[in-house]
Protein backbone atom coordinates (compact mmCIF):
# COMPACT_ATOMS: atom_id res chain seq x y z
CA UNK A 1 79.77 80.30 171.17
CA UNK A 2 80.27 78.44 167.87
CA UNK A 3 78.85 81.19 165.09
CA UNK A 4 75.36 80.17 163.25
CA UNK A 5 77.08 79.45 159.08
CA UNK A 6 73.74 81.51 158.05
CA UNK A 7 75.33 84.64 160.02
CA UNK A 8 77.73 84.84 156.75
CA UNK A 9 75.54 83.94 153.99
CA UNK A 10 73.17 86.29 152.15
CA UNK A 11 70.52 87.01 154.70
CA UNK A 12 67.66 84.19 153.72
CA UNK A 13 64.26 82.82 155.72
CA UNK A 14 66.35 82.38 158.85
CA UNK A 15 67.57 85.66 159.54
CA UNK A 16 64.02 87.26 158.43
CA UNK A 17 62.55 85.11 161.12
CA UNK A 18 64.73 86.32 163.67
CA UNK A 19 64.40 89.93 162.33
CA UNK A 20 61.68 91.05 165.39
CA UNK A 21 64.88 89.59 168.03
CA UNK A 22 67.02 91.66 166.04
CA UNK A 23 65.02 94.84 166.66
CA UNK A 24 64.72 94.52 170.41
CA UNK A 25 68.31 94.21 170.56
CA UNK A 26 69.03 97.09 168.63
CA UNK A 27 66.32 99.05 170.75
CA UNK A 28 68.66 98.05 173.63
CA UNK A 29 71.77 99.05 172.39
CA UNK A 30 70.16 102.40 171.77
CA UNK A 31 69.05 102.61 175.30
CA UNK A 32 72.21 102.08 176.91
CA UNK A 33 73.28 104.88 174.55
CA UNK A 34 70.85 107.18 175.59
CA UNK A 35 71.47 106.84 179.18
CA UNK A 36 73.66 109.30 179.91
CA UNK A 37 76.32 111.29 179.02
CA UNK A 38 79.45 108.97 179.06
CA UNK A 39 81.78 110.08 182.06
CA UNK A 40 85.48 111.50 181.70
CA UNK A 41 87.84 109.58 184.02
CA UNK A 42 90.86 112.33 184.05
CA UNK A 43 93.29 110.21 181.66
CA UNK A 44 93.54 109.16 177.91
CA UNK A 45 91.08 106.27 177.34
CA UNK A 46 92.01 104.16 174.19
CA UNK A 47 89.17 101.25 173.43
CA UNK A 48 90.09 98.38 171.47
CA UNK A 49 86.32 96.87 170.71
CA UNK A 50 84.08 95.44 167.76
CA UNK A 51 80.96 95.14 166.17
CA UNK A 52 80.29 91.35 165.97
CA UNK A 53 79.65 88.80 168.32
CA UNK A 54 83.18 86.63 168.72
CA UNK A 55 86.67 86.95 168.46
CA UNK A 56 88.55 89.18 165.93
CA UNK A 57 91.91 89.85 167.34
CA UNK A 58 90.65 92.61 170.10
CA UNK A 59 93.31 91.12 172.78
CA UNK A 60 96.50 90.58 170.94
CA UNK A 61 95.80 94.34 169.35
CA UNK A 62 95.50 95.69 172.62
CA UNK A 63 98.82 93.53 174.00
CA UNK A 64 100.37 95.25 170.68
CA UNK A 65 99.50 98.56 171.64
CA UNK A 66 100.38 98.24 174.92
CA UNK A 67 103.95 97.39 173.41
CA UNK A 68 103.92 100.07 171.22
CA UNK A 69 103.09 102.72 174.05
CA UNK A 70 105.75 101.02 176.00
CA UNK A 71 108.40 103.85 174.59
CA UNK A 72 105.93 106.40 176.00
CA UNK A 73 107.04 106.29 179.59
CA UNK A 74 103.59 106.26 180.56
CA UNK A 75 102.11 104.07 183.04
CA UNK A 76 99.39 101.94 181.11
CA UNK A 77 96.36 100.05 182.88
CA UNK A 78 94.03 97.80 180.66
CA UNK A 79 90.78 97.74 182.13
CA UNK A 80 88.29 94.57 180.95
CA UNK A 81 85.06 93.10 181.73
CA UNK A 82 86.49 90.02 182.75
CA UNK A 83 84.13 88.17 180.79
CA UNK A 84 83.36 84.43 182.05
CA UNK A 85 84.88 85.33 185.30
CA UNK A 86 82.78 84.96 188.84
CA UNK A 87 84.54 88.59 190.73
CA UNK A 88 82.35 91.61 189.75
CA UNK A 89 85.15 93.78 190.52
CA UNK A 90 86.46 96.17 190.10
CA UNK A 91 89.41 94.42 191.22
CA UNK A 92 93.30 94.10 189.91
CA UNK A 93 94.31 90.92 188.35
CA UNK A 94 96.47 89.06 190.52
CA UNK A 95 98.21 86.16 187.80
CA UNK A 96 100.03 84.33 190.23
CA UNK A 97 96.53 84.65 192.42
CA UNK A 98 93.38 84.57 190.27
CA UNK A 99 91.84 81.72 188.20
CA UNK A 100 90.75 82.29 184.58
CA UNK A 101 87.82 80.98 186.27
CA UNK A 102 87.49 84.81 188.76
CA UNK A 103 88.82 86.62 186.21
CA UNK A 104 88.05 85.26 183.28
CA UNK A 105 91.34 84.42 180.77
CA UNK A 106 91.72 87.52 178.60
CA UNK A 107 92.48 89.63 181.66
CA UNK A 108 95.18 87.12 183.04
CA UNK A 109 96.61 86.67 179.52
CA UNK A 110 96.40 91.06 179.33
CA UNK A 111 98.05 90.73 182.95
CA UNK A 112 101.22 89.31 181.45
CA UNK A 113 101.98 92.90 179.59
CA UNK A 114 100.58 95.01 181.94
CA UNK A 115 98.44 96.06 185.36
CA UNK A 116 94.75 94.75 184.44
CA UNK A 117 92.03 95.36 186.40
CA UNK A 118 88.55 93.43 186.00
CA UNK A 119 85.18 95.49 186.42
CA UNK A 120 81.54 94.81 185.25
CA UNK A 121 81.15 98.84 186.29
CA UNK A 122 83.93 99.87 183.19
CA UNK A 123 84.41 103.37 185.01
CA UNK A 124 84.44 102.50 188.77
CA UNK A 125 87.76 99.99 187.10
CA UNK A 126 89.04 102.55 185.45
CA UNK A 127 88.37 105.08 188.20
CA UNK A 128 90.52 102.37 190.86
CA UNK A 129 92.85 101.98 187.52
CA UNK A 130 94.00 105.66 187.51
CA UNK A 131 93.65 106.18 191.65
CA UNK A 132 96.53 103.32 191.44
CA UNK A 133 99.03 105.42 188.75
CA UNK A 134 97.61 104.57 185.69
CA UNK A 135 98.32 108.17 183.17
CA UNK A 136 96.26 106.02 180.22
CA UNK A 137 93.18 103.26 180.16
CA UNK A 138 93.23 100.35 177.19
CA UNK A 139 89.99 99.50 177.42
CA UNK A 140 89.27 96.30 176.14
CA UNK A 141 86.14 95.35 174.12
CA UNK A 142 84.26 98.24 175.35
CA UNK A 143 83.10 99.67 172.22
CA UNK A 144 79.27 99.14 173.39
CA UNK A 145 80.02 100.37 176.78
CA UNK A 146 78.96 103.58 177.21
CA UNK A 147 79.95 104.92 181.09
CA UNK A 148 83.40 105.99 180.14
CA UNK A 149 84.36 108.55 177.55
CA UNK A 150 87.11 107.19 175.37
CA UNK A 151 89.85 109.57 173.32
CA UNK A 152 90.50 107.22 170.63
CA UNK A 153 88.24 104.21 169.46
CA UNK A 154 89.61 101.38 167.61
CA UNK A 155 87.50 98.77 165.84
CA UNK A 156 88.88 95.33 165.21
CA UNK A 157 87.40 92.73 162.52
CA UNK A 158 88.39 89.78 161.04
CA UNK A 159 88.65 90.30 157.63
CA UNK A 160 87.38 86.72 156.26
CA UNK A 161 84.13 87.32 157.90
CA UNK A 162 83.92 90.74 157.84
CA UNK A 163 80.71 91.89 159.06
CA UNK A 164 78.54 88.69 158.06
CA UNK A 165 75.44 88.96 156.65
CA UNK A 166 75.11 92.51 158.03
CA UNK A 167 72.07 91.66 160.40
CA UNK A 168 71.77 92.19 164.00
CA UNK A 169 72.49 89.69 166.18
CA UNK A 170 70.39 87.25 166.80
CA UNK A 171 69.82 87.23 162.85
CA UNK A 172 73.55 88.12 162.03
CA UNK A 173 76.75 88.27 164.15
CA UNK A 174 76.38 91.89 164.49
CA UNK A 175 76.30 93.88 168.29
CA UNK A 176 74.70 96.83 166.67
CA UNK A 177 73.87 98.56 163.71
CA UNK A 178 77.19 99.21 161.42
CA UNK A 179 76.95 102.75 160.72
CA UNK A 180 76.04 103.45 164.60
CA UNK A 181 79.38 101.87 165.37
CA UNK A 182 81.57 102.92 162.89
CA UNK A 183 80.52 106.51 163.59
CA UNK A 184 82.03 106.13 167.05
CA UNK A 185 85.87 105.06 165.72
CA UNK A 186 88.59 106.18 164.61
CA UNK A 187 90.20 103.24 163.39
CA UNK A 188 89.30 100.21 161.65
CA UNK A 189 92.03 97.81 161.55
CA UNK A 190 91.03 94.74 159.20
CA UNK A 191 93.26 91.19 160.38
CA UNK A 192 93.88 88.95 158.16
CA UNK A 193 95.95 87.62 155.32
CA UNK A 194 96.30 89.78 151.95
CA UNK A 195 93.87 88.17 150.21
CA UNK A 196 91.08 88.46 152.78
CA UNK A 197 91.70 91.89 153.56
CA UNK A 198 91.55 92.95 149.98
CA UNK A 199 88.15 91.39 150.08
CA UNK A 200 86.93 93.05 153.14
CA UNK A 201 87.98 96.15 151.71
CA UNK A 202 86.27 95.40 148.08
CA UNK A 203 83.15 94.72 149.96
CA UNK A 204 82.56 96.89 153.10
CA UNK A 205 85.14 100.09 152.41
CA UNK A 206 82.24 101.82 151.56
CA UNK A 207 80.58 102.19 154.90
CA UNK A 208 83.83 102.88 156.58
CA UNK A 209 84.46 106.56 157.24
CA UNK A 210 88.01 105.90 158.60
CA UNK A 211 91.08 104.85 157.98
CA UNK A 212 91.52 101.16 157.15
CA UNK A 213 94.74 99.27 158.82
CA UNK A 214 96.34 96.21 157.80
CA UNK A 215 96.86 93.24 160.08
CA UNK A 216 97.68 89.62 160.61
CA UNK A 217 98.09 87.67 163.45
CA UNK A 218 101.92 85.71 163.23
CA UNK A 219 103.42 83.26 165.44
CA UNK A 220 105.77 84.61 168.09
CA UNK A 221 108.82 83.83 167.48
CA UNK A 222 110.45 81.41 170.39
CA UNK A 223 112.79 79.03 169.25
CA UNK A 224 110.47 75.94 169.07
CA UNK A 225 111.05 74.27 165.56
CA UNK A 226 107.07 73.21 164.66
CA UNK A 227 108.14 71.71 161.11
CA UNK A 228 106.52 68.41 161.10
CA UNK A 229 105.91 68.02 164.99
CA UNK A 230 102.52 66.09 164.60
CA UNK A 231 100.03 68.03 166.77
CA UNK A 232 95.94 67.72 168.12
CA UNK A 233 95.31 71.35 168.61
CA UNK A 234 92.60 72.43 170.54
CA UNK A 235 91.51 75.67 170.72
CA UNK A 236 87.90 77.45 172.80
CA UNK A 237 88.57 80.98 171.06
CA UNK A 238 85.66 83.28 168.68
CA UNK A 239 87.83 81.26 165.46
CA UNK A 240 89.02 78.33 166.55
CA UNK A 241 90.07 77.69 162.66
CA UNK A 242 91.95 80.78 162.31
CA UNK A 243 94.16 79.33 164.82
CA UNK A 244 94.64 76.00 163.31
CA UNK A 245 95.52 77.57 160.29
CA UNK A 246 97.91 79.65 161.72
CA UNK A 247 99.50 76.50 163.45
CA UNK A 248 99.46 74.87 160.09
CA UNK A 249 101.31 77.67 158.83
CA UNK A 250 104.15 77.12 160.75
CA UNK A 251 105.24 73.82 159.43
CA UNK A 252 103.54 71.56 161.86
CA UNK A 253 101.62 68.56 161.20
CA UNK A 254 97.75 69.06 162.42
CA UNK A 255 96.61 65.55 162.56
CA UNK A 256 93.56 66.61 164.46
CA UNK A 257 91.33 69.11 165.46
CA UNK A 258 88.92 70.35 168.36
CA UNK A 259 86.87 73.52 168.38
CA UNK A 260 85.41 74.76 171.46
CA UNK A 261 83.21 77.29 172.28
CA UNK A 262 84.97 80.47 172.84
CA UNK A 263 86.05 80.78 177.20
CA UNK A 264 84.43 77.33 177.13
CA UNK A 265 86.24 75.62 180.49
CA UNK A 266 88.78 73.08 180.27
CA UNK A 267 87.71 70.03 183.09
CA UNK A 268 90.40 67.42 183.48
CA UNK A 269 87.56 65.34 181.94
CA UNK A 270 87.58 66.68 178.69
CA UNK A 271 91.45 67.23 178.71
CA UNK A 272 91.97 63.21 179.67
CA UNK A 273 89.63 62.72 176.30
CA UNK A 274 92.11 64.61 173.96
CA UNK A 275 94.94 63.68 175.59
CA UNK A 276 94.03 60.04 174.98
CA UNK A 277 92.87 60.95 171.43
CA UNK A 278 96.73 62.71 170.62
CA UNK A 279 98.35 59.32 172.24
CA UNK A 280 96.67 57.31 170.09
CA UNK A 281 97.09 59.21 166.92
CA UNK A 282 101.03 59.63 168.36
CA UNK A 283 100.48 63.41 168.70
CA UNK A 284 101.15 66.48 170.70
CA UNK A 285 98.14 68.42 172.21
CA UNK A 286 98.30 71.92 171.80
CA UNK A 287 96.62 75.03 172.38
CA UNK A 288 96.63 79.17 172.18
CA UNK A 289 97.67 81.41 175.00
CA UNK A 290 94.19 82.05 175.66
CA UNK A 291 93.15 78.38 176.52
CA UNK A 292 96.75 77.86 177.75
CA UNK A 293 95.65 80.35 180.97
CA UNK A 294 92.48 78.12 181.49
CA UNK A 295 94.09 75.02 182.22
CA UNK A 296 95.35 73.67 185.33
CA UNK A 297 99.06 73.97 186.04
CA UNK A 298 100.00 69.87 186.15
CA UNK A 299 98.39 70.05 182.29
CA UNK A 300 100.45 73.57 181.44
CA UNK A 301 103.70 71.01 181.32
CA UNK A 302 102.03 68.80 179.31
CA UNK A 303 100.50 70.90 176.24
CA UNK A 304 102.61 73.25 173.96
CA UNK A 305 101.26 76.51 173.24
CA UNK A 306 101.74 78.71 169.93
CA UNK A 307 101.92 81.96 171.22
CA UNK A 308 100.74 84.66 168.25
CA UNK A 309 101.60 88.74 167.92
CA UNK A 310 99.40 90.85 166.00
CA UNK A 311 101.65 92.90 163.40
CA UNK A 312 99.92 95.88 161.69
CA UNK A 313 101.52 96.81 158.04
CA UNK A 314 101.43 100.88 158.91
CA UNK A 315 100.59 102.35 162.44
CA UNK A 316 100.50 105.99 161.50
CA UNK A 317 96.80 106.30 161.37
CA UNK A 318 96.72 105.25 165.14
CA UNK A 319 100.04 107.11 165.80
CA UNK A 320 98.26 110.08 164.56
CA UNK A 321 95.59 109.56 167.23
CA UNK A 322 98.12 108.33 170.24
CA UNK A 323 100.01 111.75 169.72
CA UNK A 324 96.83 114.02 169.52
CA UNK A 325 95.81 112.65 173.04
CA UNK A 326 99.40 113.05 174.06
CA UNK A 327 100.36 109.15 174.73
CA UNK A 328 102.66 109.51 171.67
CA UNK A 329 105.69 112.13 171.03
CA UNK A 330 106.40 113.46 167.43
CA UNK A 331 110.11 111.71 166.25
């Protein structure tokens, strides 16, 4: 969904309006809460979530993680929602198999690193998860989920947008209350460039009771030369712009743009339309690894993709956490 511009302004007539919304969400969250005690499932669960509504960087941090606990000789199983995906689950994502449009396209993009399994029931995938040899759960954007008992909580948030106006959504981007989820972390890792984070940090460090981590999301390094390759990029993520920045970034030259909603679907329709669009301009179409897993395979040939890698500044706050649930070994 593209994000309301009065979500990160100071909270005016709009947001009052939609206060009484706000308060029957929040009376939901509460609910779930309160419905019983979260279960264990007999390994170290690690949740990557948020607060707000939209992307912040949840999926590469949890593909970096799963790198990082790569050393541990551990068997690691992400286990998703499989948001805009038709399968329920709990099932294992099959890449060469499933659609983005069964499993939704985080999960097939997580798939790539490690065994993923989708499941609207969190703990019946995590449950099938550990019955097939997983010794940890990454749980991804579960941080309102409350059937499974996690071990470590991480919170992600983009740092430019921090957490918006501070409202509930729908009067502010927020899932719930900030102090209701920062009490259940560990970790708040803040992605962005310098100057953002130092102004997350100036503004909301305050209400964080954890440690704050540095991050930015960098293009993979692959050999493709992007100086002035002239480019339409597309992207249907929670920030489209933060990806055309990043593109940008790397030398190339962004003669147009198209945001999409965020796991908005990608119809030959629409892809004929801005294909046409970057022929007449004399440009290249492309797109993130997230839309990349969305399209059909005879347009996978024909649009580039600018793979990213989240890179934190200094892990040792999460180290510290991996090791006291055992995923991690002291040097």
């Amino acid at each position: 969904m593209k994000q309301p511009i009065f979500w990160y302004e100071p909270p005016g007539a709009l947001a009052r309006t939609l206060a009484p919304i706000s308060c029957i969400w929040k009376f939901g969250s509460k609910s779930r809460m309160r419905r019983g005690a979260m279960k264990r499932v007999g390994v170290p669960v690690v949740c990557i979530g948020n607060l707000t509504v939209g992307g912040t960087g949840k999926t590469p941090l949890a593909i970096a993680l799963a790198e990082r606990l790569a050393k541990s000789a551990r068997e690691i199983h992400f286990v998703s929602r499989g948001y805009g995906g038709a399968l329920a689950g709990p099932v294992q994502v099959d890449p060469g198999a499933h659609s983005a449009r069964e499993v939704g396209d985080e999960p097939l993009l997580l798939a790539e690193f490690a065994p993923t399994w989708i499941a609207r029931d969190r703990f019946a995938g995590a449950t099938l998860a550990m019955r097939a040899g997983a010794e940890a759960i990454l749980l991804d954007d579960g941080h309102q989920n409350f059937s499974i008992a996690r071990d470590f909580s991480i919170i992600v948030v983009d740092a430019a947008q921090g957490f918006g106006n501070g409202k509930v959504f729908p009067a502010g981007p927020l899932r719930e209350e900030i102090r209701a989820g920062l009490e259940r972390a560990d970790v708040v890792v803040a992605v962005g460039n310098p100057r953002d984070r130092n102004s997350f940090r100036r503004k909301w460090e305050g209400l964080i009771p954890t440690p704050i981590l540095d991050a930015e999301l960098l293009p993979l390094e692959t050999g493709m030369d992007w100086k002035g390759v002239p480019a339409l990029a597309f992207a249907g993520i929670g920030n489209p712009e933060k990806f055309f920045r990043t593109l940008r970034g790397t030398g190339a030259d962004v003669v147009a743009t198209e945001a999409l909603d965020d796991h908005q679907p990608l119809p030959d329709a629409l892809l004929q339309r801005l294909n046409s669009k970057a022929a007449a301009l004399g440009a290249q179409l492309v797109t993130t690894e997230k839309d990349a897993v969305r399209l059909a395979s005879a347009w996978r040939r024909r649009v580039l993709t600018l793979p990213v890698r989240m890179k934190l500044t200094d892990w040792s706050a999460i180290d510290r956490g991996l090791i006291g649930i055992g995923l991690l070994h002291t040097a």
